[in-house]
Protein backbone atom coordinates (compact mmCIF):
# COMPACT_ATOMS: atom_id res chain seq x y z
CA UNK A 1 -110.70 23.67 -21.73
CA UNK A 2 -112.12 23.18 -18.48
CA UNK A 3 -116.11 23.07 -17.91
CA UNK A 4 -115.67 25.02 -15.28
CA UNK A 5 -114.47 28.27 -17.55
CA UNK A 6 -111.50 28.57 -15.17
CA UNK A 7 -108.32 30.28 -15.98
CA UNK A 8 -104.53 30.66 -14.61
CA UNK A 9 -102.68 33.73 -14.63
CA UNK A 10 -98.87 32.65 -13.63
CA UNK A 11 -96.75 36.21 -13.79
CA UNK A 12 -93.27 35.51 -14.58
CA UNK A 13 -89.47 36.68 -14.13
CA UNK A 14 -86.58 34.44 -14.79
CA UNK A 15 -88.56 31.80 -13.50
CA UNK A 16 -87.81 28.39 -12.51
CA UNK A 17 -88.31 25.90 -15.19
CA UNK A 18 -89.17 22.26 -13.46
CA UNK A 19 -91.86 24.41 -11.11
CA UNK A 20 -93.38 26.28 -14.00
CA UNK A 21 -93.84 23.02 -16.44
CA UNK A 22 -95.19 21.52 -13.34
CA UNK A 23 -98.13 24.09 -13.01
CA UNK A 24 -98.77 24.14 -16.66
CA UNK A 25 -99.28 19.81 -16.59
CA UNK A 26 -101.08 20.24 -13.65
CA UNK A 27 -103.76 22.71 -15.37
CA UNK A 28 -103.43 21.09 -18.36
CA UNK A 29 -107.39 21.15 -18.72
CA UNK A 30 -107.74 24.73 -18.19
CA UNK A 31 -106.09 27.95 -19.57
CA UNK A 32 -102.95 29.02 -18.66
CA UNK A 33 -101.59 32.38 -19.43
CA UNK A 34 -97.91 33.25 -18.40
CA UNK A 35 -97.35 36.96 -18.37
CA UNK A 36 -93.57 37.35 -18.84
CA UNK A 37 -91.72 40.05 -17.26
CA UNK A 38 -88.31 38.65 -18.64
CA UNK A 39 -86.84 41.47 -19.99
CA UNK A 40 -88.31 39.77 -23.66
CA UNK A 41 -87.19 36.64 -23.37
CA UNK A 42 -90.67 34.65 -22.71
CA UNK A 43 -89.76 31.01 -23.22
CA UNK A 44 -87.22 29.57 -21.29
CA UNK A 45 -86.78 26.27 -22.72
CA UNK A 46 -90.70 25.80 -22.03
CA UNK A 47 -92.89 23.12 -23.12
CA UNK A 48 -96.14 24.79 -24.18
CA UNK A 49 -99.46 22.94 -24.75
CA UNK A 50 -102.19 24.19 -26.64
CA UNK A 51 -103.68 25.51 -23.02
CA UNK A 52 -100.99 28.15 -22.70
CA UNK A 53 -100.78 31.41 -23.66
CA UNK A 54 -97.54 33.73 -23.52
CA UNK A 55 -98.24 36.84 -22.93
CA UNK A 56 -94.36 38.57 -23.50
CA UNK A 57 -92.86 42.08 -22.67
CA UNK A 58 -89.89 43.55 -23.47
CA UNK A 59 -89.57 44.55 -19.51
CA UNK A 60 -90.32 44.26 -16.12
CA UNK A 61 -93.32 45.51 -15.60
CA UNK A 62 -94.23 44.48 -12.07
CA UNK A 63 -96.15 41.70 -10.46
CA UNK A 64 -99.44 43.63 -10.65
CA UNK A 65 -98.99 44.93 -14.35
CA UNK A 66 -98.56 41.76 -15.24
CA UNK A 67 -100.97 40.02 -13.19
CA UNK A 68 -103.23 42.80 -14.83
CA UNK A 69 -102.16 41.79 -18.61
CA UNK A 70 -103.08 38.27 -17.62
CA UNK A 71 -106.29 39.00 -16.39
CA UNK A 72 -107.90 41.28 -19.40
CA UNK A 73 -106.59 38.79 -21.49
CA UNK A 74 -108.63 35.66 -19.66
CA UNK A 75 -111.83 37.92 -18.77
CA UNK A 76 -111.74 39.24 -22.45
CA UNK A 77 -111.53 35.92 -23.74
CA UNK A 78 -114.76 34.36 -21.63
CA UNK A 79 -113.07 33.57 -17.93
CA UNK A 80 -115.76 33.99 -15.22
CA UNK A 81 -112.67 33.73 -12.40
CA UNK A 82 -109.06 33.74 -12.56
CA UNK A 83 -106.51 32.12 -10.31
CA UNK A 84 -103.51 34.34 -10.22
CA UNK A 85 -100.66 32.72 -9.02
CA UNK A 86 -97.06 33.38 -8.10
CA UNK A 87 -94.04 31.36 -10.35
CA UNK A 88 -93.14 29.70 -7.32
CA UNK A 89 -96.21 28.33 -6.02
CA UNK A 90 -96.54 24.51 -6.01
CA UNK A 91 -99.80 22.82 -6.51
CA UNK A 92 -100.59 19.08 -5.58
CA UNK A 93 -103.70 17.01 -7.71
CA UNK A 94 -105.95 17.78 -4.29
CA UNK A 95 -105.15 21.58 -4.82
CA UNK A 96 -106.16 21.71 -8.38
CA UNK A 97 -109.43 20.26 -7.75
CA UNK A 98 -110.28 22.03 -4.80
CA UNK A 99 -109.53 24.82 -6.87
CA UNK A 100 -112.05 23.49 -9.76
CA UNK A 101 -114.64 22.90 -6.69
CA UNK A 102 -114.18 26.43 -5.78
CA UNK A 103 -114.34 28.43 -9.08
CA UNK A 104 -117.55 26.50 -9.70
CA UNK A 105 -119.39 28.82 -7.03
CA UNK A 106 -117.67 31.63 -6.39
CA UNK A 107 -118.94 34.65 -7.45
CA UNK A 108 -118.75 38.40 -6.41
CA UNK A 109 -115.52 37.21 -4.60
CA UNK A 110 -111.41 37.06 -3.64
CA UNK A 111 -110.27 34.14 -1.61
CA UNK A 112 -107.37 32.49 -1.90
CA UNK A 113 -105.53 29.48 0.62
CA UNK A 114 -102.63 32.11 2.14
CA UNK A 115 -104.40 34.67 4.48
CA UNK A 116 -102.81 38.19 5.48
CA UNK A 117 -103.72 40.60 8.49
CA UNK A 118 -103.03 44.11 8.57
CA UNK A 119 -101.92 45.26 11.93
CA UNK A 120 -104.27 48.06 12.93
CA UNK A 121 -101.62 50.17 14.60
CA UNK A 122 -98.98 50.31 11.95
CA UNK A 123 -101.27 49.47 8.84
CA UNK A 124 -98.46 46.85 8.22
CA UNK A 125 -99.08 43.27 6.61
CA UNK A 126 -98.14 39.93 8.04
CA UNK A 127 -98.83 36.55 6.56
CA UNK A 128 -97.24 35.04 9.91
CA UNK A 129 -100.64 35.48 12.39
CA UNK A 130 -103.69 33.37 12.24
CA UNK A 131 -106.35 35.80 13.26
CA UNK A 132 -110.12 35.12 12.55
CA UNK A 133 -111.10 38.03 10.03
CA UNK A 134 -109.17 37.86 6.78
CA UNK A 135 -107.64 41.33 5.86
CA UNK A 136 -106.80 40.32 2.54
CA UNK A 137 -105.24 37.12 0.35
CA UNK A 138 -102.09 36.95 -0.33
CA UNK A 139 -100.99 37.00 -4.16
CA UNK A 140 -99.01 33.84 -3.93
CA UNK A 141 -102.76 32.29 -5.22
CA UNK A 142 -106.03 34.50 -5.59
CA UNK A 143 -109.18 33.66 -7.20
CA UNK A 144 -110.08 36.82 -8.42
CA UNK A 145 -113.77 36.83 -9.86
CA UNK A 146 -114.95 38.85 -13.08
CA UNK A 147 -117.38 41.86 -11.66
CA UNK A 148 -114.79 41.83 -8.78
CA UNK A 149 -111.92 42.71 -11.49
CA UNK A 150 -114.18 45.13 -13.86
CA UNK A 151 -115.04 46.51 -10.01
CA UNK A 152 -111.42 47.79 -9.04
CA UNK A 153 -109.62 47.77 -12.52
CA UNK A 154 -107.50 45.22 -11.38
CA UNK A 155 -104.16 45.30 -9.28
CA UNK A 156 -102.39 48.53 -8.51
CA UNK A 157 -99.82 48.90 -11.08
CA UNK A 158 -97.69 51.85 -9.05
CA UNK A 159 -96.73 49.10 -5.89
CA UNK A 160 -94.34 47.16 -8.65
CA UNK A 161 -94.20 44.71 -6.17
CA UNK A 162 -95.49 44.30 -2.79
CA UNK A 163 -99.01 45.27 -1.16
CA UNK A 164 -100.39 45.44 -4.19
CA UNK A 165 -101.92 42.35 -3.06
CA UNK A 166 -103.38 43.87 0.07
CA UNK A 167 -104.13 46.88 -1.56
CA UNK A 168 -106.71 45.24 -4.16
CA UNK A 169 -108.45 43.32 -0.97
CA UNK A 170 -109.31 46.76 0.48
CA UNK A 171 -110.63 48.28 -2.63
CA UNK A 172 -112.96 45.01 -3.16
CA UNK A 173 -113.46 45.55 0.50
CA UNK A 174 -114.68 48.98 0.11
CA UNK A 175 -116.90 48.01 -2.59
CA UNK A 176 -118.91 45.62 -0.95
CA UNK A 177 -117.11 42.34 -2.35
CA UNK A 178 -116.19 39.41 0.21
CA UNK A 179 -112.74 38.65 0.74
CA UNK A 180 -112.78 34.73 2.05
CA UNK A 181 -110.40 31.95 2.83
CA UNK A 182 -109.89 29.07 0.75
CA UNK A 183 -109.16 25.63 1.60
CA UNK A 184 -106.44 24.00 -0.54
CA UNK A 185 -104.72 21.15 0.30
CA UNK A 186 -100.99 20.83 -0.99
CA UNK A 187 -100.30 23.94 -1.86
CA UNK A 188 -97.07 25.46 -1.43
CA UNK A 189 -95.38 28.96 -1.59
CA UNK A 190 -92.04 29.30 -1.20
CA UNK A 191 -90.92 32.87 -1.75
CA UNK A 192 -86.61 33.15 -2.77
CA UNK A 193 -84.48 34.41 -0.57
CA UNK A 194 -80.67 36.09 -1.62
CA UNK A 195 -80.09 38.80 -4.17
CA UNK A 196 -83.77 40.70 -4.35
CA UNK A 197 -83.63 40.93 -0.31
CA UNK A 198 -82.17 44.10 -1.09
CA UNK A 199 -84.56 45.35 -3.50
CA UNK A 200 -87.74 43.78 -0.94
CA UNK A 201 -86.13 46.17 1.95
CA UNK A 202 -86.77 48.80 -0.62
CA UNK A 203 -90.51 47.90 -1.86
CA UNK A 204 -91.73 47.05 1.72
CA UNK A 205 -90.22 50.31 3.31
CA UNK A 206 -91.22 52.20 0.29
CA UNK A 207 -95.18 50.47 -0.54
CA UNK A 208 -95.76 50.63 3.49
CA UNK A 209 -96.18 53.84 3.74
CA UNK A 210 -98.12 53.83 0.09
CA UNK A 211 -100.47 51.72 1.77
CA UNK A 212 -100.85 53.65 4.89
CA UNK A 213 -101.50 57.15 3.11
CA UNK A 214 -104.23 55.32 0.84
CA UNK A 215 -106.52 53.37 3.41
CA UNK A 216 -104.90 53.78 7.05
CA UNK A 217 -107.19 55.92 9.25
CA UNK A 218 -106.23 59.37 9.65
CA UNK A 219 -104.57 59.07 13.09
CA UNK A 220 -102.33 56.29 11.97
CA UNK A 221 -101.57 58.34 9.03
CA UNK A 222 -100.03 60.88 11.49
CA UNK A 223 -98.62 58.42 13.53
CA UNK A 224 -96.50 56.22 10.30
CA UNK A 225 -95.22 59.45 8.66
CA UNK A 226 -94.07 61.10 12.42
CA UNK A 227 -92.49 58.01 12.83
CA UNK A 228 -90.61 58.52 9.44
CA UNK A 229 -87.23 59.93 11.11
CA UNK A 230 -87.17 56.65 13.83
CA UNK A 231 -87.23 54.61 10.67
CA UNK A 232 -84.65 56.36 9.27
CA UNK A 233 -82.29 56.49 12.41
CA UNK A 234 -82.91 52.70 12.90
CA UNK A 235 -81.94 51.60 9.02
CA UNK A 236 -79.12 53.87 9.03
CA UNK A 237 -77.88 51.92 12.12
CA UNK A 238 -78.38 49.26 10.42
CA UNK A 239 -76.97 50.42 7.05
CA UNK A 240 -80.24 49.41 5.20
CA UNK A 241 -79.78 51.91 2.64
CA UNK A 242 -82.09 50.41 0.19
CA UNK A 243 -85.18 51.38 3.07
CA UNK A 244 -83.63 54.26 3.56
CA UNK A 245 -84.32 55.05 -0.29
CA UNK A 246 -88.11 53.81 0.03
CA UNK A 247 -88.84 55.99 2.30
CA UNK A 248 -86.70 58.66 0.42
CA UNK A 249 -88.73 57.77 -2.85
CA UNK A 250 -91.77 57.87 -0.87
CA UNK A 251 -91.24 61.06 0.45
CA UNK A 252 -90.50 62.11 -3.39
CA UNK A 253 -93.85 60.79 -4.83
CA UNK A 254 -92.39 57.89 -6.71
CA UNK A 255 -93.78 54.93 -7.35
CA UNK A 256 -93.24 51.98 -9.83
CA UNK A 257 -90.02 49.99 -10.04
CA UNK A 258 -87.11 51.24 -8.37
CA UNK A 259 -84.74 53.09 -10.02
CA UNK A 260 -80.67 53.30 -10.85
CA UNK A 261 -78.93 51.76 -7.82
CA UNK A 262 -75.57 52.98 -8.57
């Protein structure tokens, strides 16, 4: 195990093989723990080493329900930070020891290489701008720090998937925590494209105005939920029924993972 006390929390579903063996050589000296969201079916063929841990569930629980299994497990077990990191991130030799150089310091913290801004008008998040003050890290890779965890209890299970990353920078935000870029070369995040675009049109639509309602100030609350029946004229233009059903679901109070389809 690493000197450093440093752990990885990788949360899976029906991952890619080749790119998950890769991360699990590549932090071969530190602990691993793959929370599985495969429907039950945690192994995959995988190669495990005595570093990794497989955390299993008989469903999909979400990114941040499992990111949050993953992280009581390394916390409870003597991890003083926690990369959590996305089944389709790529790490290079330089990236895994810039990450060692970084967990050996940080404290009382969230950074992570893949910076998000929230746009102050629509309290909407974009990982495409470069602007100087970091809204929040993107989930693709974030050190997470203990007392920043026990702090905000961890991710926000309810998202399922999307801006629960954004949402956890506020709250550590809020509660005096720093929230800092982090340099590390070779990293890669490249997010799949194809048959969950569907089900994204329905988390963003839906989360969005989640996020909005929890931390947006009060006039841009009134602003994003007037602006409900544009939304809804523009995806049924574009027969984007799935946000049409976020918002729908929204409207509804529900959260977690979307429901029947058909």
């Amino acid at each position: 195990m690493s000197k450093n006390n440093l752990w990885i929390v990788c949360v899976i579903y029906k991952p890619d093989i080749k790119l998950l063996q890769d991360i699990v050589f590549l932090f071969r000296d530190d602990r691993v723990v793959i929370a599985d969201n495969s429907d039950g079916n945690p192994y995959f063929g995988l190669k495990k080493s005595k570093n990794c841990v497989m955390l299993p569930s008989s469903q999909n629980l979400g990114y941040g329900a499992g990111a949050n299994r993953g992280l009581s497990y390394a916390f409870e077990h003597g991890a003083n930070n926690v990369i959590v990191i996305n089944q389709d991130a790529s790490f290079s030799l330089r990236s895994v020891q810039a990450l060692h150089e970084t967990c050996r310091t940080q404290d009382s913290t969230i950074s992570g290489p893949v910076m998000g801004w929230i746009d102050p008008l629509h309290y909407s998040t974009d990982l495409t701008f470069h602007h100087q003050d970091v809204s929040y890290v993107s989930g693709s890779c974030m050190v997470i720090s203990r007392d920043v965890f026990e702090a905000t209890k961890g991710f926000n299970e309810s998202y399922f998937m999307y801006y629960e990353d954004a949402d956890i920078c506020m709250r550590a935000r809020m509660l005096g925590f720093l929230v800092e870029k982090l340099s590390v070369p070779g990293f890669k995040h490249d997010e799949k494209v194809g048959s969950l675009d569907a089900m994204k049109e329905y988390y963003l639509s839906r989360n969005h105005l989640r996020f909005v309602m929890n931390f947006a100030p009060f006039h841009v609350k009134m602003r994003e939920f007037f602006r409900i029946p544009l939304r809804l004229y523009r995806y049924s233009g574009e027969k984007n029924r799935y946000a049409i059903r976020g918002i729908a679901d929204f409207l509804l109070g529900k959260t977690g993972k979307m429901g029947d389809t058909t």
